[in-house]
PDB file of N, CA and C in Angstrom:
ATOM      1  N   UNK A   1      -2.243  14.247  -8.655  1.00  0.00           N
ATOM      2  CA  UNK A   1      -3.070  15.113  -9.454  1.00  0.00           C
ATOM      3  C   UNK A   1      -2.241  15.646 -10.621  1.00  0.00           C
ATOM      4  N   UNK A   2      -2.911  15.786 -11.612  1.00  0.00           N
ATOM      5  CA  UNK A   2      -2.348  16.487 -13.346  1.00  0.00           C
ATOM      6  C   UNK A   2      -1.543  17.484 -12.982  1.00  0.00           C
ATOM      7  N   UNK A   3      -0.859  18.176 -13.119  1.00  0.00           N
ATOM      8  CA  UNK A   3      -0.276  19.022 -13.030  1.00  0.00           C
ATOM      9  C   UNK A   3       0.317  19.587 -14.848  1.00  0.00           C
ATOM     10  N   UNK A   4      -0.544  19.822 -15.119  1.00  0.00           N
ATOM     11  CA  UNK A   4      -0.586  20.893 -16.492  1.00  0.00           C
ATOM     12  C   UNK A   4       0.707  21.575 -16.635  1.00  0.00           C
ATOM     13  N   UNK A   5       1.807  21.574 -17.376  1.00  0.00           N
ATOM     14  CA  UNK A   5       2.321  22.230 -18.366  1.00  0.00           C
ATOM     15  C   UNK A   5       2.370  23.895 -18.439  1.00  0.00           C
ATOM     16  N   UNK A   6       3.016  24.595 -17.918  1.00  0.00           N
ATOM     17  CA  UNK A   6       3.366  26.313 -18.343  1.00  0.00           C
ATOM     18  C   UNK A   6       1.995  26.736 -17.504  1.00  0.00           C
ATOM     19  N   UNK A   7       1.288  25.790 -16.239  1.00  0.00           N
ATOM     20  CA  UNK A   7       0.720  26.522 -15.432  1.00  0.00           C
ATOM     21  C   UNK A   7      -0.717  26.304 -16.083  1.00  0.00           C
ATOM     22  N   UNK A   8      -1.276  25.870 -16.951  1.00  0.00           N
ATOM     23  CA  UNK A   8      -2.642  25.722 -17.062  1.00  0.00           C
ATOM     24  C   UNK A   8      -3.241  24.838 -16.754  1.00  0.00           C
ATOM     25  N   UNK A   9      -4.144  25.197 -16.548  1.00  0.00           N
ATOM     26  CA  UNK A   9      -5.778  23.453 -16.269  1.00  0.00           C
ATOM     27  C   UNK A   9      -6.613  23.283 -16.918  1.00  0.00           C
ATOM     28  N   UNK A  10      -6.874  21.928 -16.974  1.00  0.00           N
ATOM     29  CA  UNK A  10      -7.673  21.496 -18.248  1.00  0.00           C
ATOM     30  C   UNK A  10      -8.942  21.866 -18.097  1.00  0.00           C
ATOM     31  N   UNK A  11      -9.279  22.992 -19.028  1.00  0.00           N
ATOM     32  CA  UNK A  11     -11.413  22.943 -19.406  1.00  0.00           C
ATOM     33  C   UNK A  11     -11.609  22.256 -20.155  1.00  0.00           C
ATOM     34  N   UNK A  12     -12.810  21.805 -19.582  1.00  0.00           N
ATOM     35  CA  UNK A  12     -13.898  21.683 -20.482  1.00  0.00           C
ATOM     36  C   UNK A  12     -15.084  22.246 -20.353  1.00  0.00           C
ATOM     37  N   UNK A  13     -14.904  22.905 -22.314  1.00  0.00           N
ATOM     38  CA  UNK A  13     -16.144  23.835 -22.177  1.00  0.00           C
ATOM     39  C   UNK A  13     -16.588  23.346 -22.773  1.00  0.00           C
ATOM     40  N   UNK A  14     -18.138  22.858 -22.345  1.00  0.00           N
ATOM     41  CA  UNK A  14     -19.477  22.128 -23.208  1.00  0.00           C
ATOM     42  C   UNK A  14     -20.214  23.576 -22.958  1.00  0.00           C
ATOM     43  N   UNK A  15     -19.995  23.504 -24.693  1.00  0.00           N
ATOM     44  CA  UNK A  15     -20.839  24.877 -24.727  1.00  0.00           C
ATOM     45  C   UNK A  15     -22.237  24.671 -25.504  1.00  0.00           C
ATOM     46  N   UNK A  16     -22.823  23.408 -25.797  1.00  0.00           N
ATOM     47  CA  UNK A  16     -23.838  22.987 -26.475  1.00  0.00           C
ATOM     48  C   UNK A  16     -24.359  21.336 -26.055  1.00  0.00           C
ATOM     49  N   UNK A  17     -25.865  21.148 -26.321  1.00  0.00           N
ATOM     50  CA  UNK A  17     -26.296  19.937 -25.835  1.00  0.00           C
ATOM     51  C   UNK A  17     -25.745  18.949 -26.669  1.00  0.00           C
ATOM     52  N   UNK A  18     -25.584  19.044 -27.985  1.00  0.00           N
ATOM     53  CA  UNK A  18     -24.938  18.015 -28.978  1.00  0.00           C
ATOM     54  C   UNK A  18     -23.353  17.762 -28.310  1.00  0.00           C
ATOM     55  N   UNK A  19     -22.336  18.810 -27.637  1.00  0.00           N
ATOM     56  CA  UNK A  19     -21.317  18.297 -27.554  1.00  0.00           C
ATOM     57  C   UNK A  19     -21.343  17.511 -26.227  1.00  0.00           C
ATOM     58  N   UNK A  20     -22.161  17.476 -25.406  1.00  0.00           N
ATOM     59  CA  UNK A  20     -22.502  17.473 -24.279  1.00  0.00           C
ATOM     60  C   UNK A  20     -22.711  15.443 -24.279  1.00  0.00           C
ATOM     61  N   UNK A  21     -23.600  15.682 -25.055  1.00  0.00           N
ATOM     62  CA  UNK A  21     -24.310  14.332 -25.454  1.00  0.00           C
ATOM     63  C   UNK A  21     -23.296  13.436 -25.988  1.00  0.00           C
ATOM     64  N   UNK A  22     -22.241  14.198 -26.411  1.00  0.00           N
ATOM     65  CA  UNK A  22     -20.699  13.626 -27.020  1.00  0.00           C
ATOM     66  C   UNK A  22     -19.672  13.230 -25.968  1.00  0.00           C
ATOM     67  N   UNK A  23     -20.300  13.944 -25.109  1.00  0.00           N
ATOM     68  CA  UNK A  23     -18.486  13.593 -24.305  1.00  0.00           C
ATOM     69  C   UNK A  23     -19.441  13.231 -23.197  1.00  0.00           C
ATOM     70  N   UNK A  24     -20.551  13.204 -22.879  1.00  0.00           N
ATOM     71  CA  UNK A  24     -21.267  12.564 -21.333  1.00  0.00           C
ATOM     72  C   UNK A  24     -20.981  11.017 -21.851  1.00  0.00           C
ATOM     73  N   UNK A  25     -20.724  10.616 -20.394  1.00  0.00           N
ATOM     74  CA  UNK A  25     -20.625   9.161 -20.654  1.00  0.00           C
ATOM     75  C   UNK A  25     -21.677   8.176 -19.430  1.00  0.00           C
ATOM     76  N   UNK A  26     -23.001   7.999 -19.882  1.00  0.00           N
ATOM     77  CA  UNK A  26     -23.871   8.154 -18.800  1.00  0.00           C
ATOM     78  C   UNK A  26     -23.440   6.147 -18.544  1.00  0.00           C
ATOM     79  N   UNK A  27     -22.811   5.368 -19.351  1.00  0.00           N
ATOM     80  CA  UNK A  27     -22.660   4.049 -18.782  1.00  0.00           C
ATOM     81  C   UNK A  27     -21.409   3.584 -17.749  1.00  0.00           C
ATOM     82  N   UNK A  28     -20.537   4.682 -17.474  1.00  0.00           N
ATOM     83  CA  UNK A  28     -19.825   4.755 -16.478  1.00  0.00           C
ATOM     84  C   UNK A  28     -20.299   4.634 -15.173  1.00  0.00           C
ATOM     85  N   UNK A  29     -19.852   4.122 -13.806  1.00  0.00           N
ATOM     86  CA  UNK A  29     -20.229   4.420 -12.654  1.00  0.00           C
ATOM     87  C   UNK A  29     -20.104   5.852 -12.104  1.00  0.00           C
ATOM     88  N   UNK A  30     -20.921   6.380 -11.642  1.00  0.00           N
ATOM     89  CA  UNK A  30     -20.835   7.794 -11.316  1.00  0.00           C
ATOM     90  C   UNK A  30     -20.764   8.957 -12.416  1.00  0.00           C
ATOM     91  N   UNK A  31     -20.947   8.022 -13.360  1.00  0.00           N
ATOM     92  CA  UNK A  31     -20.860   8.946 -14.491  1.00  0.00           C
ATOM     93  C   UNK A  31     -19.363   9.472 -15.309  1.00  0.00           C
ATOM     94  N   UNK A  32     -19.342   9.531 -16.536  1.00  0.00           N
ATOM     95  CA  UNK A  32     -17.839  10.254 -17.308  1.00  0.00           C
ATOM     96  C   UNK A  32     -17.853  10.931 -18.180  1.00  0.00           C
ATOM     97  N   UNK A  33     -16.928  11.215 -18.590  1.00  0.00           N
ATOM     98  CA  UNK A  33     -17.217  12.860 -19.039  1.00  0.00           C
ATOM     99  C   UNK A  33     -15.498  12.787 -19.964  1.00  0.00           C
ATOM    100  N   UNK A  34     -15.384  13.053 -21.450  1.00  0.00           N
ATOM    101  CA  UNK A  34     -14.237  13.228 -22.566  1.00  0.00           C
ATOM    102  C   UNK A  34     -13.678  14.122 -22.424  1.00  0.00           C
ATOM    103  N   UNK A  35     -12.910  14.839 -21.763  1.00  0.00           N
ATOM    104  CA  UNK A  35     -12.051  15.890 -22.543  1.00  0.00           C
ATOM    105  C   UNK A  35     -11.607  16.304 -23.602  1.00  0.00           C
ATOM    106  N   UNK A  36     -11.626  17.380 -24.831  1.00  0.00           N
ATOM    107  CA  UNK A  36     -10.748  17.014 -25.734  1.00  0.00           C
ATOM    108  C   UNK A  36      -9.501  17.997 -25.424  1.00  0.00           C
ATOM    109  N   UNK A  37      -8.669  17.618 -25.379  1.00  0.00           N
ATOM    110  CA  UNK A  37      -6.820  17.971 -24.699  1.00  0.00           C
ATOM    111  C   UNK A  37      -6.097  16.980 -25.544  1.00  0.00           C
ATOM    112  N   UNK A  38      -4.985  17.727 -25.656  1.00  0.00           N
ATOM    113  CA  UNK A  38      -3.478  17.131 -25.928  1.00  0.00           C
ATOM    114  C   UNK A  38      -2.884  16.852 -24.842  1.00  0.00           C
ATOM    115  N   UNK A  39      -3.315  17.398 -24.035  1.00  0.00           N
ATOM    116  CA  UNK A  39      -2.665  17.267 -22.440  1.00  0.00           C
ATOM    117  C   UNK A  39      -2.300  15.704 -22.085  1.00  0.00           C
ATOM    118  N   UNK A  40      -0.855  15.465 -22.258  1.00  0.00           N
ATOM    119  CA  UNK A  40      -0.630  14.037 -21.806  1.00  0.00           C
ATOM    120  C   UNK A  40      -0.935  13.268 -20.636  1.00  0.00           C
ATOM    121  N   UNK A  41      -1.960  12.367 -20.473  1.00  0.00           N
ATOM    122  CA  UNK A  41      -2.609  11.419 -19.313  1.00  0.00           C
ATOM    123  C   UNK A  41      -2.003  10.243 -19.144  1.00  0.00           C
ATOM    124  N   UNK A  42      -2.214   9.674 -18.233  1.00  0.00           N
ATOM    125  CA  UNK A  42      -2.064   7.694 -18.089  1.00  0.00           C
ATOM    126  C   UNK A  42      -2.890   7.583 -17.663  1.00  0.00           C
ATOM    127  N   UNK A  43      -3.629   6.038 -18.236  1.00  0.00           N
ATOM    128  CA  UNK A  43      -5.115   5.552 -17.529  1.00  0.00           C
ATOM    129  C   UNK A  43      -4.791   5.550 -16.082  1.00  0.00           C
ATOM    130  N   UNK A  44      -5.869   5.545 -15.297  1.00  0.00           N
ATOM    131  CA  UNK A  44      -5.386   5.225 -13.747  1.00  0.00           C
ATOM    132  C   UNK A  44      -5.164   6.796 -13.249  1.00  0.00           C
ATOM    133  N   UNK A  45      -4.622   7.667 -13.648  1.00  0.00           N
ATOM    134  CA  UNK A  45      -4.160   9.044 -13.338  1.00  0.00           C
ATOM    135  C   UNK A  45      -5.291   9.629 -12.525  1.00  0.00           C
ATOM    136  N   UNK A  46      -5.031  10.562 -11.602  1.00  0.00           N
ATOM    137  CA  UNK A  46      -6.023  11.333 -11.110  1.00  0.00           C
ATOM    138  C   UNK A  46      -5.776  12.817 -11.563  1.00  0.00           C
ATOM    139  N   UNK A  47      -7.015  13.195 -12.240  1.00  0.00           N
ATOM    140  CA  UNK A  47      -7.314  14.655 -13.036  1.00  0.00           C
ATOM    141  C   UNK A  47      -7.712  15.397 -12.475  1.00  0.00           C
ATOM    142  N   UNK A  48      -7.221  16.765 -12.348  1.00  0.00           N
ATOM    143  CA  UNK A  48      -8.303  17.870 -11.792  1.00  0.00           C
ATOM    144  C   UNK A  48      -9.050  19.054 -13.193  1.00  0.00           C
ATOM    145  N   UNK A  49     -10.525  19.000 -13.263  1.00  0.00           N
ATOM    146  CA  UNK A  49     -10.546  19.737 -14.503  1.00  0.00           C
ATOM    147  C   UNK A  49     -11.901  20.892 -14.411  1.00  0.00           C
ATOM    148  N   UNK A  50     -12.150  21.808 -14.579  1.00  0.00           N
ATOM    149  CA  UNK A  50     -13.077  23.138 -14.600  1.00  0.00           C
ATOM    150  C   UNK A  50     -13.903  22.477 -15.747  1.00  0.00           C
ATOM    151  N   UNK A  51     -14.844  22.215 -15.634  1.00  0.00           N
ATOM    152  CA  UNK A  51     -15.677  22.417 -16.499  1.00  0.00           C
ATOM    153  C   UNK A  51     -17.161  22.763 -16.413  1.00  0.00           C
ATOM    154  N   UNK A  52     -17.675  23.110 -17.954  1.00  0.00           N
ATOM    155  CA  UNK A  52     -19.056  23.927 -17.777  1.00  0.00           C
ATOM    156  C   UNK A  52     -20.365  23.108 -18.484  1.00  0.00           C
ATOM    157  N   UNK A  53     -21.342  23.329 -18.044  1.00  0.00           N
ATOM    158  CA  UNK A  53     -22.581  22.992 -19.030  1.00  0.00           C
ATOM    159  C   UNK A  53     -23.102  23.778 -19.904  1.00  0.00           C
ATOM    160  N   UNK A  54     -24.300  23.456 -20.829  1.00  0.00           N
ATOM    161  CA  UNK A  54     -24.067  24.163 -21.603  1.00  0.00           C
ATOM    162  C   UNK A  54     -25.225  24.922 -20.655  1.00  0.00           C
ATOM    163  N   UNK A  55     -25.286  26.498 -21.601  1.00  0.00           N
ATOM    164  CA  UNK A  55     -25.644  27.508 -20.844  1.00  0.00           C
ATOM    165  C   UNK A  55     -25.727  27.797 -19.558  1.00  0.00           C
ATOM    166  N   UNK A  56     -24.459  27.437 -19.365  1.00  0.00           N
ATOM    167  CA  UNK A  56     -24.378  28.039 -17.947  1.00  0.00           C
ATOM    168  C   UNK A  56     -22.870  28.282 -17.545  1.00  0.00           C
ATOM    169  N   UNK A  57     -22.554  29.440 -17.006  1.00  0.00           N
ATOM    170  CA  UNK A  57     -21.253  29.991 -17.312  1.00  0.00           C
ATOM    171  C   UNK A  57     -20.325  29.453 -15.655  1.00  0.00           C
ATOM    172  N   UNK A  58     -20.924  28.466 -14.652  1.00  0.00           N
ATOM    173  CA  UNK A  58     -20.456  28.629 -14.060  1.00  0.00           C
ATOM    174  C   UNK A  58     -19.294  27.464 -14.381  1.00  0.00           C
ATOM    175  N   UNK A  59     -18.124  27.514 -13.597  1.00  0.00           N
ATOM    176  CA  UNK A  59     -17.212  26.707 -13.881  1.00  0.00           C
ATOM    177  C   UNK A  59     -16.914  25.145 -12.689  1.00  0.00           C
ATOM    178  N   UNK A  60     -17.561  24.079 -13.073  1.00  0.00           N
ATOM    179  CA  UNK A  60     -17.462  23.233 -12.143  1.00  0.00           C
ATOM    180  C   UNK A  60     -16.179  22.095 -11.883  1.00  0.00           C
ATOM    181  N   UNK A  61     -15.283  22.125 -10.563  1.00  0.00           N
ATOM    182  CA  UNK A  61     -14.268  21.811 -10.086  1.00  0.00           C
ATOM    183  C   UNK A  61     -14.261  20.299 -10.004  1.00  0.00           C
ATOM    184  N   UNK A  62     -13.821  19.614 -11.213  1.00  0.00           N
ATOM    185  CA  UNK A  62     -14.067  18.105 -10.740  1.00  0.00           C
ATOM    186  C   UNK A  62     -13.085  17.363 -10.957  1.00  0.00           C
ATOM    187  N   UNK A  63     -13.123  16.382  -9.973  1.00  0.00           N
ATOM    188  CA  UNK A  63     -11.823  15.141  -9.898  1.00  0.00           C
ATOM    189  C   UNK A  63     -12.270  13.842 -10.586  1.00  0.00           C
ATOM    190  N   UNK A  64     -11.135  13.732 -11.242  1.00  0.00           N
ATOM    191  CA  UNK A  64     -11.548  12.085 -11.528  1.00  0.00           C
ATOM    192  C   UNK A  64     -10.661  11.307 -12.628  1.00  0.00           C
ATOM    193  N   UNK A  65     -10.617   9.592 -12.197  1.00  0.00           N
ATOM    194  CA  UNK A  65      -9.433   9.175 -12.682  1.00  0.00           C
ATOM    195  C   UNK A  65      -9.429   9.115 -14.101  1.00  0.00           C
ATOM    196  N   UNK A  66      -8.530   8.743 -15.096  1.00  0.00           N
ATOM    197  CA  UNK A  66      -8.473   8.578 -16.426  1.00  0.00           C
ATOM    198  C   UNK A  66      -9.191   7.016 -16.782  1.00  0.00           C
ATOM    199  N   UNK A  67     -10.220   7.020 -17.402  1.00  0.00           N
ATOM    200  CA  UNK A  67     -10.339   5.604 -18.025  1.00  0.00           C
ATOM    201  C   UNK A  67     -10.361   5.684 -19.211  1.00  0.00           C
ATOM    202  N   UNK A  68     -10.545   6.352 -20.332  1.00  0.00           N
ATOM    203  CA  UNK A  68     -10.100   5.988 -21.717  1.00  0.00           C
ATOM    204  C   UNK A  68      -9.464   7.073 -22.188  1.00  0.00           C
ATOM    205  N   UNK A  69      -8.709   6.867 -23.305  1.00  0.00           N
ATOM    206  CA  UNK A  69      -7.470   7.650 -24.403  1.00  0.00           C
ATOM    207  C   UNK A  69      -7.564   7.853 -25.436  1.00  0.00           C
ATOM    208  N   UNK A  70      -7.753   8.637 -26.195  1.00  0.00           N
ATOM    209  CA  UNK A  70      -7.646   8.760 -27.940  1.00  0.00           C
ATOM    210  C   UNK A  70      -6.482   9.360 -27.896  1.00  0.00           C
ATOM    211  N   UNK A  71      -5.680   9.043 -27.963  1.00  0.00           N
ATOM    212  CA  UNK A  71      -4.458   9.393 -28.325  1.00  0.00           C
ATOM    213  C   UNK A  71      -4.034  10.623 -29.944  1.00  0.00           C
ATOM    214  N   UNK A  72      -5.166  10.091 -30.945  1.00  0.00           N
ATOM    215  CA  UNK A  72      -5.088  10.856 -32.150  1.00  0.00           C
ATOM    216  C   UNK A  72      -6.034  11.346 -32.764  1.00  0.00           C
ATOM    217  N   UNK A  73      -6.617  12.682 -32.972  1.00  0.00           N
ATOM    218  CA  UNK A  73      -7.658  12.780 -33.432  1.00  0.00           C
ATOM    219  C   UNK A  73      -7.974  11.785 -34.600  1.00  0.00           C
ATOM    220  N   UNK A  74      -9.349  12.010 -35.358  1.00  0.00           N
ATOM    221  CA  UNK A  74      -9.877  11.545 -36.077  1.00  0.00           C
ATOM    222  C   UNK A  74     -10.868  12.691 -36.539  1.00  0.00           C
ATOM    223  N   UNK A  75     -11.701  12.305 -37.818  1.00  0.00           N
ATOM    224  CA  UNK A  75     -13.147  12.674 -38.395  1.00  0.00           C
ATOM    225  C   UNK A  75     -13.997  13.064 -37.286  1.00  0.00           C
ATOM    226  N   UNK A  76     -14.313  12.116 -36.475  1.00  0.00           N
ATOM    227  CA  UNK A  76     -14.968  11.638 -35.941  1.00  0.00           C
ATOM    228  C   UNK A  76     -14.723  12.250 -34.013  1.00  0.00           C
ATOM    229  N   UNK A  77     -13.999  11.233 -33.548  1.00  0.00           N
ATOM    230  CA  UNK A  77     -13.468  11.625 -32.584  1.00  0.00           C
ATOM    231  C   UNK A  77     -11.814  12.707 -32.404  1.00  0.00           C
ATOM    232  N   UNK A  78     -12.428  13.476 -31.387  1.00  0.00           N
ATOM    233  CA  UNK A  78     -10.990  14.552 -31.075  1.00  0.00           C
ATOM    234  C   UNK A  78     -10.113  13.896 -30.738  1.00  0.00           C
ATOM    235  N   UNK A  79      -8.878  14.550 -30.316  1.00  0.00           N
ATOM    236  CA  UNK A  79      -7.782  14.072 -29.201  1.00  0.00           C
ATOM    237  C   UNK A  79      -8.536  14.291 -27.781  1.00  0.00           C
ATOM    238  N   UNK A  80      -7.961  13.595 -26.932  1.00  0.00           N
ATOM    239  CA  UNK A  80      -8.252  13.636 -25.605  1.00  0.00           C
ATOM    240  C   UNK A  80      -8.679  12.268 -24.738  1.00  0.00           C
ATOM    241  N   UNK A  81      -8.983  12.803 -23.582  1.00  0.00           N
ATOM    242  CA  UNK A  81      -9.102  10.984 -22.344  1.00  0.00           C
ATOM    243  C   UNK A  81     -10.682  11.551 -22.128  1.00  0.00           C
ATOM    244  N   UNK A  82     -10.900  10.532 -20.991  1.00  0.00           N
ATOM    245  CA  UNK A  82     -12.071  10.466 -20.230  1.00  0.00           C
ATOM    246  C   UNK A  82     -11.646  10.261 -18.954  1.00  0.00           C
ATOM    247  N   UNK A  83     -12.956  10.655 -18.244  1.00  0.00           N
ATOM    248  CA  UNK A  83     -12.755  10.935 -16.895  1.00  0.00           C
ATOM    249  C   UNK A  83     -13.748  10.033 -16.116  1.00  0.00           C
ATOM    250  N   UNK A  84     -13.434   8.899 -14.929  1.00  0.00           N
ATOM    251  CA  UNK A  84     -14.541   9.389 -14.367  1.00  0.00           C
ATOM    252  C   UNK A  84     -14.879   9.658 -13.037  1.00  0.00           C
ATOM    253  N   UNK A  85     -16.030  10.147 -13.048  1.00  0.00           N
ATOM    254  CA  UNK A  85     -16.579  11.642 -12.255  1.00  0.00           C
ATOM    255  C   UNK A  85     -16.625  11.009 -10.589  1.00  0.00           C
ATOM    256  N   UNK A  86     -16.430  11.568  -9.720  1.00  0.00           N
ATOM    257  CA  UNK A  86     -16.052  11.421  -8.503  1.00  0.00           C
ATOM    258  C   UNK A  86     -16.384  12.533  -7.267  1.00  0.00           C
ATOM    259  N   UNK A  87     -16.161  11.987  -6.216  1.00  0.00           N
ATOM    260  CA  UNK A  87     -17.167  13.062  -5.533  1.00  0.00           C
ATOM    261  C   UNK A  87     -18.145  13.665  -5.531  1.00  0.00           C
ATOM    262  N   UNK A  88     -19.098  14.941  -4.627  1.00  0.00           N
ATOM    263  CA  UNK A  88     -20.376  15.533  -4.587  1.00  0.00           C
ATOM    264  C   UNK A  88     -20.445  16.533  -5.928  1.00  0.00           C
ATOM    265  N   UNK A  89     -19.207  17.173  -6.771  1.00  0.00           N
ATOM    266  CA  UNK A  89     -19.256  17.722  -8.021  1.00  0.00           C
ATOM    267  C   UNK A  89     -19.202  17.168  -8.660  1.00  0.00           C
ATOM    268  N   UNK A  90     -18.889  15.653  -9.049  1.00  0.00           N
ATOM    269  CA  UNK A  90     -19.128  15.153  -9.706  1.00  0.00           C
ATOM    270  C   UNK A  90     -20.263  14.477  -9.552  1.00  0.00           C
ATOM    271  N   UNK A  91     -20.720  13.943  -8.623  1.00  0.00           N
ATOM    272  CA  UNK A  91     -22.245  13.615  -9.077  1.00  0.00           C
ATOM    273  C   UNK A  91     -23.652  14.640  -9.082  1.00  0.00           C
ATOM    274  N   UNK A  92     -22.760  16.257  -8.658  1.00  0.00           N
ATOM    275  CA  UNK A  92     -23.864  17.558  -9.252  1.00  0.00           C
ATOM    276  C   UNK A  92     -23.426  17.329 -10.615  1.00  0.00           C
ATOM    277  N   UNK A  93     -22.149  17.126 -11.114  1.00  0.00           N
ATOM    278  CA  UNK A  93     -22.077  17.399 -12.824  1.00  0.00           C
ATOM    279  C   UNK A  93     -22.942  16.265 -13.655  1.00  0.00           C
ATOM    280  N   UNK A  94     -22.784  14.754 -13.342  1.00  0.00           N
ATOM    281  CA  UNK A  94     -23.788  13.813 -14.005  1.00  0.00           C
ATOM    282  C   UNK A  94     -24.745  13.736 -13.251  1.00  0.00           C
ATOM    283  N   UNK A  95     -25.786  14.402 -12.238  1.00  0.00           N
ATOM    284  CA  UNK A  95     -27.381  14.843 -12.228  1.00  0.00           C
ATOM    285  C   UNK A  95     -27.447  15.943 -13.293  1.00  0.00           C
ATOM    286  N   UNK A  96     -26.851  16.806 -13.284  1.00  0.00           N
ATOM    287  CA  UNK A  96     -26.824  18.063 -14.082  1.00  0.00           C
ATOM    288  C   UNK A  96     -27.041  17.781 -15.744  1.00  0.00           C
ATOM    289  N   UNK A  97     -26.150  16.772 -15.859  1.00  0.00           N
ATOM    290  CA  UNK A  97     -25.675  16.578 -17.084  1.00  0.00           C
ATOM    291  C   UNK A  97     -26.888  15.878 -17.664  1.00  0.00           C
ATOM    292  N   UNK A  98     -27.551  14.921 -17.062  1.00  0.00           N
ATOM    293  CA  UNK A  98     -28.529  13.739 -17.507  1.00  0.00           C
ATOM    294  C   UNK A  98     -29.539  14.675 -17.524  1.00  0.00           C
ATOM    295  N   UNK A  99     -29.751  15.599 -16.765  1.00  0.00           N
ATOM    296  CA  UNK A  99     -31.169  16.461 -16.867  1.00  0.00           C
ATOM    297  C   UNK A  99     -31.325  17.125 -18.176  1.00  0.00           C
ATOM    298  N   UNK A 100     -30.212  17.411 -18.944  1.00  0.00           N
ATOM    299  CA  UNK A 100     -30.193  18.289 -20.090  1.00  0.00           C
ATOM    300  C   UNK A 100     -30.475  17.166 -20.711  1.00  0.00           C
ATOM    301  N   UNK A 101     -30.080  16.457 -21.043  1.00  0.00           N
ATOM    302  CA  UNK A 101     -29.965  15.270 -21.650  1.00  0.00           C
ATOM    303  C   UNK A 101     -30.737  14.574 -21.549  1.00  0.00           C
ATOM    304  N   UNK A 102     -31.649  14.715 -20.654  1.00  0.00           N
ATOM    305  CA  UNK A 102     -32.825  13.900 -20.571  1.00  0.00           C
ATOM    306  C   UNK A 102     -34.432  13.424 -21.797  1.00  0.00           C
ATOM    307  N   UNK A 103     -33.803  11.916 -22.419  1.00  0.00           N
ATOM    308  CA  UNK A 103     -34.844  11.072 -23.042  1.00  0.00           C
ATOM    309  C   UNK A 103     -34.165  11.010 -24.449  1.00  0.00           C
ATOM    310  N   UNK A 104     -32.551  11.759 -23.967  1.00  0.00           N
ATOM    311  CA  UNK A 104     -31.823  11.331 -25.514  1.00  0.00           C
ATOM    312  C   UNK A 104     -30.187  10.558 -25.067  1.00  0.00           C
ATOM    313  N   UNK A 105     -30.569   9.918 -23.733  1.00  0.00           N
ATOM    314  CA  UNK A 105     -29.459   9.354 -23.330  1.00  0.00           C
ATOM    315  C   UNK A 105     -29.004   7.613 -24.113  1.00  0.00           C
ATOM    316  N   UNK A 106     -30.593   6.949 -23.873  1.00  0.00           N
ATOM    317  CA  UNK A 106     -30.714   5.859 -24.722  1.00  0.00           C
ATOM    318  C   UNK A 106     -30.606   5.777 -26.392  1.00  0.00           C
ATOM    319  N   UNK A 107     -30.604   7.161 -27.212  1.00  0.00           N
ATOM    320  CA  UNK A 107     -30.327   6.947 -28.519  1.00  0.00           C
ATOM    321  C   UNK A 107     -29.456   6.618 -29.262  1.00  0.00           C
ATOM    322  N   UNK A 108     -28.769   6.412 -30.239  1.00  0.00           N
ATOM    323  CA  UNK A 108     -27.834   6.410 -30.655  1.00  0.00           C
ATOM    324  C   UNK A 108     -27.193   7.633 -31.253  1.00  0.00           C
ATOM    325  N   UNK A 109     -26.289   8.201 -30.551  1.00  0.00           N
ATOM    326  CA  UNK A 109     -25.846   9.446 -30.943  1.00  0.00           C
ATOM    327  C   UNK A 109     -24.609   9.652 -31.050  1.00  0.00           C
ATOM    328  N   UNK A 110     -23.685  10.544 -31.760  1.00  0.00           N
ATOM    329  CA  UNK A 110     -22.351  10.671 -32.033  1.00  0.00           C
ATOM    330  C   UNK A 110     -21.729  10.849 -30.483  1.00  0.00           C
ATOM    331  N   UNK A 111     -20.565   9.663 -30.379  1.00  0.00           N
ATOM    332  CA  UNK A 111     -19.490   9.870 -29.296  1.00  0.00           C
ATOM    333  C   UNK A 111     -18.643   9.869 -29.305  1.00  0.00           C
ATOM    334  N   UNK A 112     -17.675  10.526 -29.057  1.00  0.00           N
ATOM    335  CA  UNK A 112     -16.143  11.236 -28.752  1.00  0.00           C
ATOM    336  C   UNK A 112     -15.380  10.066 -28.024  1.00  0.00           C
ATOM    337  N   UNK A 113     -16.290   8.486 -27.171  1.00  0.00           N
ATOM    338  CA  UNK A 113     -15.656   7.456 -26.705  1.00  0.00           C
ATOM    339  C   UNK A 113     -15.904   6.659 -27.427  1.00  0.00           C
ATOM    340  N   UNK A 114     -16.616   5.622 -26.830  1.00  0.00           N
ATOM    341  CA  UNK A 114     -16.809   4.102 -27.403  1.00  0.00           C
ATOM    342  C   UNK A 114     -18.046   4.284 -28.311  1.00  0.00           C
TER     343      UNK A 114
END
């Protein structure tokens, strides 16, 4: 597991449906989910990370391995990896996630991955 640097853990706060729609990654198995962090990863890695939906303040505890890297921001895309989602919080976070998201999953919309 990650073990963060001077004691912190990685959030992610999706604090809106547009960023949400950015970093959900609904063609993953089980679903994935972008971080944006500097926090140094290796693909393959197993992550532990807090994160939230939007409007809703609770903080959800999820595991899951590294499958992609941006190594450098851009315009476009942040710094940061992807995750994907694993276990019963992770598949409450992508039910959760697709429900907000629901009938703008198939569009073409700005992503933080591929």
């Amino acid at each position: 597991m990650l073990q963060p640097r001077m004691g912190g853990i990685i959030q992610a706060n999706i604090t809106d449906r547009a960023t949400l729609q950015a970093s959900y990654m609904p063609f993953v198995n089980g679903g994935g989910l972008f971080i944006s962090s500097q926090q140094p990863v290796r693909l393959g890695q197993e992550v532990f990370v807090l994160a939230t939906l939007p409007d809703q303040s609770q903080k959800i505890p999820l595991t899951g391995k590294v499958i992609w890297i941006n190594y450098k921001q851009s315009v476009a895309k942040p710094q940061g990896f992807a995750i994907q989602l694993t276990n019963d919080k992770g598949a409450y976070y992508k039910a959760e996630a697709e429900k907000l998201l629901a009938g703008s999953l198939s569009l073409n919309h700005l992503s933080y991955t591929i």
